[in-house]
C-alpha atoms as a PDB file:
ATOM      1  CA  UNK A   1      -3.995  -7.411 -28.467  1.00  0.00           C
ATOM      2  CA  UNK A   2      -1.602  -8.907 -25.973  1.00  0.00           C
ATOM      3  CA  UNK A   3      -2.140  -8.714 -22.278  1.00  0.00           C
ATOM      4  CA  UNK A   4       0.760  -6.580 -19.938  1.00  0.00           C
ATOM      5  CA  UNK A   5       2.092  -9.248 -17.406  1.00  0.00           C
ATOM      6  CA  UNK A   6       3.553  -7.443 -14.399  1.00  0.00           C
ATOM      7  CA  UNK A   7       6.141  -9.235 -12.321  1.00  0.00           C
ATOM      8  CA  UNK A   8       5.126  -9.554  -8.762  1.00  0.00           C
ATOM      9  CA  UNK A   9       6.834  -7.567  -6.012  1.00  0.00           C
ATOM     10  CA  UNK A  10       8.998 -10.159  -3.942  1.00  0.00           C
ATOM     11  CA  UNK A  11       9.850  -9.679  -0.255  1.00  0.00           C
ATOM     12  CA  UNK A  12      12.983 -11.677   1.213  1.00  0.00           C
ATOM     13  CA  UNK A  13      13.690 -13.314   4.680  1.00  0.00           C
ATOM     14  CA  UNK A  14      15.012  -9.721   5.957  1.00  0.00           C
ATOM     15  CA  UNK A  15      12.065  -7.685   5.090  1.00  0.00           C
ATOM     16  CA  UNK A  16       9.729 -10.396   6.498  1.00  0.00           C
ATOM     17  CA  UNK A  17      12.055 -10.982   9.799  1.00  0.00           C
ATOM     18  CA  UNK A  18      11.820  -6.415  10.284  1.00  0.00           C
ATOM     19  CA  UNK A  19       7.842  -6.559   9.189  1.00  0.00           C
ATOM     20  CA  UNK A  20       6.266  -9.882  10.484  1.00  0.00           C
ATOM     21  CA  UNK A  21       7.176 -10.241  14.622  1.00  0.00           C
ATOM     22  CA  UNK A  22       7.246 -13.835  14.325  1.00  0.00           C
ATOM     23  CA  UNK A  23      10.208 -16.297  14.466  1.00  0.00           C
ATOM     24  CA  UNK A  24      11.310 -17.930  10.859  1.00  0.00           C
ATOM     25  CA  UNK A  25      10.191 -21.100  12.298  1.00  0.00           C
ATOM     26  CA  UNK A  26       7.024 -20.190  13.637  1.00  0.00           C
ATOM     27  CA  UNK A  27       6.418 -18.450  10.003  1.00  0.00           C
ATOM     28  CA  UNK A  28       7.356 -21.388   8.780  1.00  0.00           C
ATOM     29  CA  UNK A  29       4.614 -23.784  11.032  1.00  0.00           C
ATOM     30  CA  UNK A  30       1.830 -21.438   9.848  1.00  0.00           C
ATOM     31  CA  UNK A  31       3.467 -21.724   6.109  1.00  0.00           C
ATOM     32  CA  UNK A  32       3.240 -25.408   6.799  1.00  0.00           C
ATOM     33  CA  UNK A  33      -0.794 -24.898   7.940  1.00  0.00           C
ATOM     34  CA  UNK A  34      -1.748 -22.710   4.971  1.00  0.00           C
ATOM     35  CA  UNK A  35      -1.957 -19.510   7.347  1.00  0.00           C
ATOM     36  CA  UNK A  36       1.058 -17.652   5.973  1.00  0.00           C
ATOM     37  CA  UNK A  37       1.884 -17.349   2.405  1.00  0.00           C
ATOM     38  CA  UNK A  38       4.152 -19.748   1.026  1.00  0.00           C
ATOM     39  CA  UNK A  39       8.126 -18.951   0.270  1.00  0.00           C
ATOM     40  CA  UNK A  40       9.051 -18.901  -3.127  1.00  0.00           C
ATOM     41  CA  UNK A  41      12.237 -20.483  -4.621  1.00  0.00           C
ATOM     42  CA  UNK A  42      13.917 -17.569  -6.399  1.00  0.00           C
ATOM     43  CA  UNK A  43      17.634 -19.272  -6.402  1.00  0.00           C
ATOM     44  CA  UNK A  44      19.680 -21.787  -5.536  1.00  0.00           C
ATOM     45  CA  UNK A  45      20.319 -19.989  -2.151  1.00  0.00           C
ATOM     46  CA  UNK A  46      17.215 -17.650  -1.901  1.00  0.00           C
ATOM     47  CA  UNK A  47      13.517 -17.319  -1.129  1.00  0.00           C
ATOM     48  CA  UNK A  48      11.005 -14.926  -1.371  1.00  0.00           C
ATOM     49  CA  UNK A  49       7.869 -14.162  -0.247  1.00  0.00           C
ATOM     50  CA  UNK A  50       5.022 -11.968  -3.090  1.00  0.00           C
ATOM     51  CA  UNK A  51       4.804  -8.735  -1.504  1.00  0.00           C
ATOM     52  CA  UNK A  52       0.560  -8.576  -2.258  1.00  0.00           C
ATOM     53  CA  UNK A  53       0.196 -11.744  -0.610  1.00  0.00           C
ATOM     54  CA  UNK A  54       1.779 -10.700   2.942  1.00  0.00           C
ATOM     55  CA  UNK A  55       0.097  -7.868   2.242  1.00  0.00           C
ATOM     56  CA  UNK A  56      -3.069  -9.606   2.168  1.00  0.00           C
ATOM     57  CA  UNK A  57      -2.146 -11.977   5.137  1.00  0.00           C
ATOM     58  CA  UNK A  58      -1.194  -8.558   7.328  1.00  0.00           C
ATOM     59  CA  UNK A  59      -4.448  -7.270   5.653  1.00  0.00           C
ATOM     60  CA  UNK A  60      -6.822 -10.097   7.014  1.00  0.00           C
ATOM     61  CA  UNK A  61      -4.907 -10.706  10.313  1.00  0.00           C
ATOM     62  CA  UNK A  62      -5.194  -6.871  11.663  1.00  0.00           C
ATOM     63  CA  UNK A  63      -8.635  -5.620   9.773  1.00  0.00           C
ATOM     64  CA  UNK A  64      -6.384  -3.553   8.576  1.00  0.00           C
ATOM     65  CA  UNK A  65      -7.130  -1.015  12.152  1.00  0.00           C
ATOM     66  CA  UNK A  66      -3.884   0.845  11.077  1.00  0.00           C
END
C-alpha cells in the first residue's frame, strides 16, 4: 500500500504583498521571530510561502471572525 503525497499549495511575494497588509520587511521581522511562516526557496530567483500555513497564521491572528 503506498501512501498519496500531495504537493503543498505555494503562495509567492505578490499574493502575500495583496493578502497580508504588512510591509515585506516587517513580514520578514516576524519571519525572523517565528510569528510568520517562513519563505521557502523554490528557485534561484524565487520564494514561496505554503498556502495552509498563512492560512493558519491568518487563522490564529483573526479567530477567524470573518
Amino acid at each position: 500500500m503506498q501512501k498519496e503525497i500531495t504537493k503543498p499549495t505555494l503562495m509567492l511575494s505578490d499574493e502575500i504583498d495583496v493578502m497580508i497588509p504588512y510591509s515585506r520587511a516587517h513580514l520578514y521581522r516576524l519571519e525572523d521571530q517565528g510569528l510568520f511562516p517562513k519563505r521557502r526557496r523554490i528557485g534561484p530567483n524565487r520564494i514561496a510561502w505554503v498556502r495552509s500555513e498563512v492560512d493558519q497564521w491568518l487563522y490564529n491572528i483573526t479567530g477567524d471572525e470573518s
